[in-house]
Protein backbone atom coordinates (compact mmCIF):
# COMPACT_ATOMS: atom_id res chain seq x y z
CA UNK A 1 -172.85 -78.90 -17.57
CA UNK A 2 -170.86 -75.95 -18.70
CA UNK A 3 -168.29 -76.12 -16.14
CA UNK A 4 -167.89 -79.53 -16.67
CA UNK A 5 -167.45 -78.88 -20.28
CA UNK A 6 -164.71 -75.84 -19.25
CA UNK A 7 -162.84 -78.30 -16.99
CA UNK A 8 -162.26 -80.86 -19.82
CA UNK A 9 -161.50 -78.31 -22.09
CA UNK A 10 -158.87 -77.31 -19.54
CA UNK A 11 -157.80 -80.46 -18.84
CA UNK A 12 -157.07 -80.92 -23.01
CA UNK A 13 -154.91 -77.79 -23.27
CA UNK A 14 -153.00 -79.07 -19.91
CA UNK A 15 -152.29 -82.41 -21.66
CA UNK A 16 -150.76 -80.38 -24.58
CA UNK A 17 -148.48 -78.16 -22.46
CA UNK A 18 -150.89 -75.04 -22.93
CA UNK A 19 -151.09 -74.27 -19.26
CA UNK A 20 -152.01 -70.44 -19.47
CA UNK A 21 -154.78 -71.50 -20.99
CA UNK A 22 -155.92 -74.24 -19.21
CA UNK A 23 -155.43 -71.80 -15.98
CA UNK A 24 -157.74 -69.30 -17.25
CA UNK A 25 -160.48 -72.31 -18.20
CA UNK A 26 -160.55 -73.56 -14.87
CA UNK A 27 -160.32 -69.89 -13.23
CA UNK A 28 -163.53 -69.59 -14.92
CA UNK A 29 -165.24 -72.74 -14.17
CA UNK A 30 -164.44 -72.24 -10.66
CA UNK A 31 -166.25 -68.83 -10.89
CA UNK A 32 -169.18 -70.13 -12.12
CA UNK A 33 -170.00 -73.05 -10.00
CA UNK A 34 -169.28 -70.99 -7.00
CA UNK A 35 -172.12 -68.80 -8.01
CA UNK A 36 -174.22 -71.82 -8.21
CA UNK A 37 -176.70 -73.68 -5.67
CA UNK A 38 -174.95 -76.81 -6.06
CA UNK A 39 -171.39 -75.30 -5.89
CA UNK A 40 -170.30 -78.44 -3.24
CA UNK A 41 -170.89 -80.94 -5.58
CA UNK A 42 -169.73 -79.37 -9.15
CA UNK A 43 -166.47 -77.63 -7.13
CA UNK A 44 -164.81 -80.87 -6.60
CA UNK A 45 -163.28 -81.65 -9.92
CA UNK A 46 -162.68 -78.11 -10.76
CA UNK A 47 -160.44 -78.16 -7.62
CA UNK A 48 -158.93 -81.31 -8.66
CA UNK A 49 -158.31 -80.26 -11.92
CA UNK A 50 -156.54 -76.58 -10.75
CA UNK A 51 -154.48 -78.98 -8.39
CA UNK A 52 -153.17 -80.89 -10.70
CA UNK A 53 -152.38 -78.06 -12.74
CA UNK A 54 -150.71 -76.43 -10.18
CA UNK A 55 -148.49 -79.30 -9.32
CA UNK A 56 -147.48 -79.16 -13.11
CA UNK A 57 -146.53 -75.62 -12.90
CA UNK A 58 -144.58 -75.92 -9.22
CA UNK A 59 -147.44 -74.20 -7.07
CA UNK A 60 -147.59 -76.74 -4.72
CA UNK A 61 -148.64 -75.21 -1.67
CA UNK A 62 -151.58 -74.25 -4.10
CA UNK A 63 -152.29 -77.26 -5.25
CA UNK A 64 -152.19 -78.57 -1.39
CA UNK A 65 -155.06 -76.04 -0.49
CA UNK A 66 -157.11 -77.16 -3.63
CA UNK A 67 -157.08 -80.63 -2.45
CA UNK A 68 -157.91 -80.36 0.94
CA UNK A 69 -160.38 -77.91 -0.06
CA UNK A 70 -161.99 -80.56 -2.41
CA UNK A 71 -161.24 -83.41 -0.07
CA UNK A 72 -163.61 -81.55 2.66
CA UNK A 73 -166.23 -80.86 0.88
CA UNK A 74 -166.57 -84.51 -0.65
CA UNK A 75 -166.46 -85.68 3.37
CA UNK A 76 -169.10 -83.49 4.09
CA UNK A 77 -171.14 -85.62 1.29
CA UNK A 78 -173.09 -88.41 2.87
CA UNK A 79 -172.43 -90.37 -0.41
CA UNK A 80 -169.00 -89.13 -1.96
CA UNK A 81 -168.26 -92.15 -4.23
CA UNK A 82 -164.69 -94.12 -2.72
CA UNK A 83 -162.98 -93.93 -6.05
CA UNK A 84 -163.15 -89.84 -5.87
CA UNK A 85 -162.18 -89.98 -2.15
CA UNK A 86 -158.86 -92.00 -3.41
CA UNK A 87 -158.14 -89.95 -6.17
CA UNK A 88 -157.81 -86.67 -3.30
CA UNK A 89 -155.56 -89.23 -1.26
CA UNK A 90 -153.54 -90.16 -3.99
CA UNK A 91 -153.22 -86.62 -5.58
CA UNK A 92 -152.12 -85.52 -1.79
CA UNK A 93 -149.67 -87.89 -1.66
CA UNK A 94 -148.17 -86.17 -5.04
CA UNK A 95 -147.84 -83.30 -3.61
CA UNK A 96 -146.48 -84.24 -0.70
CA UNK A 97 -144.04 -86.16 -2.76
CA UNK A 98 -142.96 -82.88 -4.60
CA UNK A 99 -142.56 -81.18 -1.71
CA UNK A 100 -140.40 -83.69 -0.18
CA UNK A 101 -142.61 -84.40 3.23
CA UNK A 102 -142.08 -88.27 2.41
CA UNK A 103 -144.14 -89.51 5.28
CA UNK A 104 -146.98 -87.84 4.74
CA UNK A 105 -147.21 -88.52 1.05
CA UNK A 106 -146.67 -92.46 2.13
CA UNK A 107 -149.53 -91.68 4.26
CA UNK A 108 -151.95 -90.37 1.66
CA UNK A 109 -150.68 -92.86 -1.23
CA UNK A 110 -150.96 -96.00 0.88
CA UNK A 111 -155.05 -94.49 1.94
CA UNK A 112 -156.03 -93.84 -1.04
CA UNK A 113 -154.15 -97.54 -2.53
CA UNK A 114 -156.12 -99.47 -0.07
CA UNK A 115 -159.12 -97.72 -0.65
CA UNK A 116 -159.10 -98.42 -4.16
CA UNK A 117 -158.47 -101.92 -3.90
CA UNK A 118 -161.21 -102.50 -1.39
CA UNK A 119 -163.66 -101.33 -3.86
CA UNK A 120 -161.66 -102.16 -7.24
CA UNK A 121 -159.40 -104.68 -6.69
CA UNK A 122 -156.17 -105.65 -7.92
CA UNK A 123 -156.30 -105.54 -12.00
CA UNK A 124 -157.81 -101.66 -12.34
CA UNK A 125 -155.99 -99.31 -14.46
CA UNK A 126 -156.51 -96.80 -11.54
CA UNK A 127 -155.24 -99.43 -8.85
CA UNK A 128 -151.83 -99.26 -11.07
CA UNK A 129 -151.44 -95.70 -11.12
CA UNK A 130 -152.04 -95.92 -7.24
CA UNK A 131 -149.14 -98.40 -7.23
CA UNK A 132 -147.37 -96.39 -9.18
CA UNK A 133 -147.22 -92.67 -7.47
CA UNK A 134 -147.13 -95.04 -4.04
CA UNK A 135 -143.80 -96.73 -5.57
CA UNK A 136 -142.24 -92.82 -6.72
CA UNK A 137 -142.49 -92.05 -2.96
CA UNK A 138 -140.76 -95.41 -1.62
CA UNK A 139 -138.44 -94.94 -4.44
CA UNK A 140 -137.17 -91.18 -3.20
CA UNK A 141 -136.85 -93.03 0.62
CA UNK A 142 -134.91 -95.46 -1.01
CA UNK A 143 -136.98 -98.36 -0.40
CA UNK A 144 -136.35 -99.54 -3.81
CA UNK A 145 -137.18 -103.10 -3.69
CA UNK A 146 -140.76 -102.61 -3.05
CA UNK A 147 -140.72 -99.27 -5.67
CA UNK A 148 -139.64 -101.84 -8.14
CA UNK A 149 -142.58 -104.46 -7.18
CA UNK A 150 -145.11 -101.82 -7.46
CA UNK A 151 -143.84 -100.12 -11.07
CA UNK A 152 -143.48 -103.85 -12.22
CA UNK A 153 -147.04 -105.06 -11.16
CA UNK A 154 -148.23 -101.59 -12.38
CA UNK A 155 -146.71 -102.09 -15.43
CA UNK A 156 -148.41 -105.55 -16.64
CA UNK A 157 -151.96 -104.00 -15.49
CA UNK A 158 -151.20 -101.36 -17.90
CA UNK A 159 -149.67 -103.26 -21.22
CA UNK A 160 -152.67 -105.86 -20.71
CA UNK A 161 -155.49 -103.35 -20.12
CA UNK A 162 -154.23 -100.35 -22.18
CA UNK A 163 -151.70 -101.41 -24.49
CA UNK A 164 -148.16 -101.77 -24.63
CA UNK A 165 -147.80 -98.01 -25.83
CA UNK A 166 -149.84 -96.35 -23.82
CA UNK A 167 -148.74 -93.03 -22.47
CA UNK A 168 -149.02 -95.09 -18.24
CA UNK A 169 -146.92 -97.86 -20.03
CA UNK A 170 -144.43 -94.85 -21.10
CA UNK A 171 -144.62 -93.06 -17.20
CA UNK A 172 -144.41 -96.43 -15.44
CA UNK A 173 -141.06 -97.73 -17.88
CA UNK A 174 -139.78 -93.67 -16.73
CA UNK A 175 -140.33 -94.41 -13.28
CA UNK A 176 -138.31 -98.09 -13.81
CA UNK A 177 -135.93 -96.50 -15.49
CA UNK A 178 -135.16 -94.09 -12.67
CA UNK A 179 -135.10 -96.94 -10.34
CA UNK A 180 -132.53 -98.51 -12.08
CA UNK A 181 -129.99 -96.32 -12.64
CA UNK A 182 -130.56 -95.38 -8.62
CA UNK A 183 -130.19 -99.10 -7.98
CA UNK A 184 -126.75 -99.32 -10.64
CA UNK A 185 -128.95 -101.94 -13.02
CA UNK A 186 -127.62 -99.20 -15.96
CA UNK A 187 -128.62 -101.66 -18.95
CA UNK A 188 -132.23 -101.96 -17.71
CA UNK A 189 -132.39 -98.46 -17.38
CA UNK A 190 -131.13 -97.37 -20.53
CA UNK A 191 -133.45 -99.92 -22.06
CA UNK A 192 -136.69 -99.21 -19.86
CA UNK A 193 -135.73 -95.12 -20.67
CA UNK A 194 -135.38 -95.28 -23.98
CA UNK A 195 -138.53 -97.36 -24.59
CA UNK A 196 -140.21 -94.82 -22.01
CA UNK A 197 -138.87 -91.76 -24.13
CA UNK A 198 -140.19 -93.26 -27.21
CA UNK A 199 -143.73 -93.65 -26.14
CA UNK A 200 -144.11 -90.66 -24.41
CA UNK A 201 -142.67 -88.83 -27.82
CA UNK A 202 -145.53 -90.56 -29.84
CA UNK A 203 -148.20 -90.10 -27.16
CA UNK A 204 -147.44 -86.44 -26.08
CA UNK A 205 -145.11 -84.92 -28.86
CA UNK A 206 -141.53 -84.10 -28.59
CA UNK A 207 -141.59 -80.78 -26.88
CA UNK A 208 -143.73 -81.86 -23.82
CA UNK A 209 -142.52 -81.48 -20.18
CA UNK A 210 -143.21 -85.43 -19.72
CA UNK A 211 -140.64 -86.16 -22.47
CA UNK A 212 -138.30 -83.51 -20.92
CA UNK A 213 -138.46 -86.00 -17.80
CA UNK A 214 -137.40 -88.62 -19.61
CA UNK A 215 -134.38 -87.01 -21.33
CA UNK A 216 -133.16 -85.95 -17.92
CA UNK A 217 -133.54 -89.33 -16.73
CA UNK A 218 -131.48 -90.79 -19.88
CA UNK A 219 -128.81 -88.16 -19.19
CA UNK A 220 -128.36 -89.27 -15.56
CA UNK A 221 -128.00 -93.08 -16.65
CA UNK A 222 -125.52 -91.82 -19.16
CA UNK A 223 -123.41 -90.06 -16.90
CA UNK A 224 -123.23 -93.01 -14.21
CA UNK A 225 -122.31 -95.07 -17.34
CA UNK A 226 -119.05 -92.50 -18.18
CA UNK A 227 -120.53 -91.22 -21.57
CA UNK A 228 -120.56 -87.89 -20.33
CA UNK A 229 -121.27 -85.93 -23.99
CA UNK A 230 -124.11 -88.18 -24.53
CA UNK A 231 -125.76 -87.29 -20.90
CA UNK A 232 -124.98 -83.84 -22.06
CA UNK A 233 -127.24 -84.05 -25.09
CA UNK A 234 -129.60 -84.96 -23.32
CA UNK A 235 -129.56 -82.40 -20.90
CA UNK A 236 -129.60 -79.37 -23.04
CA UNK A 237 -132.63 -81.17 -25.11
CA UNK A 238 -134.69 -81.46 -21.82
CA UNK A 239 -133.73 -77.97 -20.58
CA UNK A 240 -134.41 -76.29 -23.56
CA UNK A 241 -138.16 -78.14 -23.31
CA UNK A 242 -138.76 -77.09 -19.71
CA UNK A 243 -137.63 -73.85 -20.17
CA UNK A 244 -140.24 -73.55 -23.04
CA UNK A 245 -142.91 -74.91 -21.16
CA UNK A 246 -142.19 -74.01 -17.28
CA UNK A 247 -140.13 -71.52 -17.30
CA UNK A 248 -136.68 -70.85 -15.89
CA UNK A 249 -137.90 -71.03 -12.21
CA UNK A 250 -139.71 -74.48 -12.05
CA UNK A 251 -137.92 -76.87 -9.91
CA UNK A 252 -137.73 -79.44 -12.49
CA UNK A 253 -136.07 -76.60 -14.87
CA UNK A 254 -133.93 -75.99 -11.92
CA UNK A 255 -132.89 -79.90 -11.36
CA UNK A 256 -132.11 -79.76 -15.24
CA UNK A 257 -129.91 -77.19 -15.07
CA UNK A 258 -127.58 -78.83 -12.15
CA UNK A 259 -127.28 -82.01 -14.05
CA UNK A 260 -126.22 -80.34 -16.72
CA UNK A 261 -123.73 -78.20 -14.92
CA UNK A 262 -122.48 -81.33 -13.54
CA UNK A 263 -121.40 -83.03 -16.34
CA UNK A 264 -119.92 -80.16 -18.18
């Protein structure tokens, strides 16, 4: 019960950009419930939850071990529950994704999507998010047409079982947004963007990595659209967030940086 309670505490100071100290949380849960006779079963979301951390912070080849080290032992459980199964698929897939092994991550996102469905069906909130990392993957192959149907189904699940200002509705509308200015739709972008930037603002505060995204994304459309001095606002904003909150070296810090040097 303890670790559990360490692993959500973790998993609050993550969702507030206070990753040293969700790290050191989780380093203890970890600790404990390897010390303990049931260490198979309570390891599993610890390991998730380090993952995911450790995505967040650019350890990826990290994160990769601490899902496949969770993923084994949950296939080594007689009765390991499908939805926890596709959340290891789908969280591969992500990291895959980040790593830029595209196949693979199809692989894992289209497992764990199927999986989900078989046992959920179309209209879960987690179905959507499936939809949605599994359209971020198509989307960097360039397969944009089905990206688009799988952000825009993903998107009604989520205004009609969440809300319209939910912080999915704000990652799905980034995601959109992305697509669009890849595709050269620039006023759907701007519009999906700036409605994205605005809920993820109000739903995660203004100085956190996930709004940085945003900006970056807004400063991209703004360039392909010629206003080059608005793109660079927006730029320096999201740089100046992610080098708050990840640090100079993070790839996304790193991305940041080029776009910026690009439109100077």
């Amino acid at each position: 019960m303890f670790c559990r309670w360490l692993t959500i505490r973790a998993m609050y100071h993550r969702a507030h950009a206070d990753f040293r100290g969700a790290e050191a949380l989780l380093l203890r849960a970890l600790a404990l419930a390897e010390q303990s006779r049931e260490s198979g079963v309570r390891l599993v979301p610890i390991l998730n939850s380090m993952a995911v951390l450790y995505k967040d912070l650019g350890r990826y080849d990290e994160a990769w071990e601490l899902y496949q080290r969770a993923l084994a032992l949950l296939e080594r459980q007689p009765r390991a529950a499908p939805a926890d199964v596709a959340t290891l698929y789908h969280n591969l897939g992500g990291i895959d994704h980040a790593r830029g092994q595209f196949d693979s991550a199809e692989c894992f996102a289209r497992k764990g999507l199927a999986l989900r469905i078989e046992h959920m069906g179309t209209n879960h909130v987690s179905v959507a998010a499936d939809m949605v990392a599994l359209g971020a993957i198509l989307e960097a192959q360039r397969k944009y047409a089905e990206a688009e149907t799988l952000y825009s189904g993903s998107l009604l699940v989520f205004e009609k079982k969440l809300g319209r200002n939910h912080s999915e509705v704000g990652s799905t509308l980034n995601n959109l947004g992305a697509l669009y200015t890849n595709t050269g739709a620039h006023s759907r972008a701007e519009q999906s963007l700036k409605r994205a930037l605005a809920i993820r603002e109000r739903t995660l505060g203004k100085n956190h990595p996930d709004v940085a995204v945003t900006l970056n994304n807004l400063g991209v459309c703004y360039r392909r659209l010629g206003d080059v001095p608005l793109a660079r606002s927006q730029y320096k904003r999201a740089l100046s967030i992610f080098r708050e909150s990840l640090g100079m070296m993070h790839p996304k810090t790193v991305s940041c940086l080029a776009n910026l040097e690009l439109a100077e």
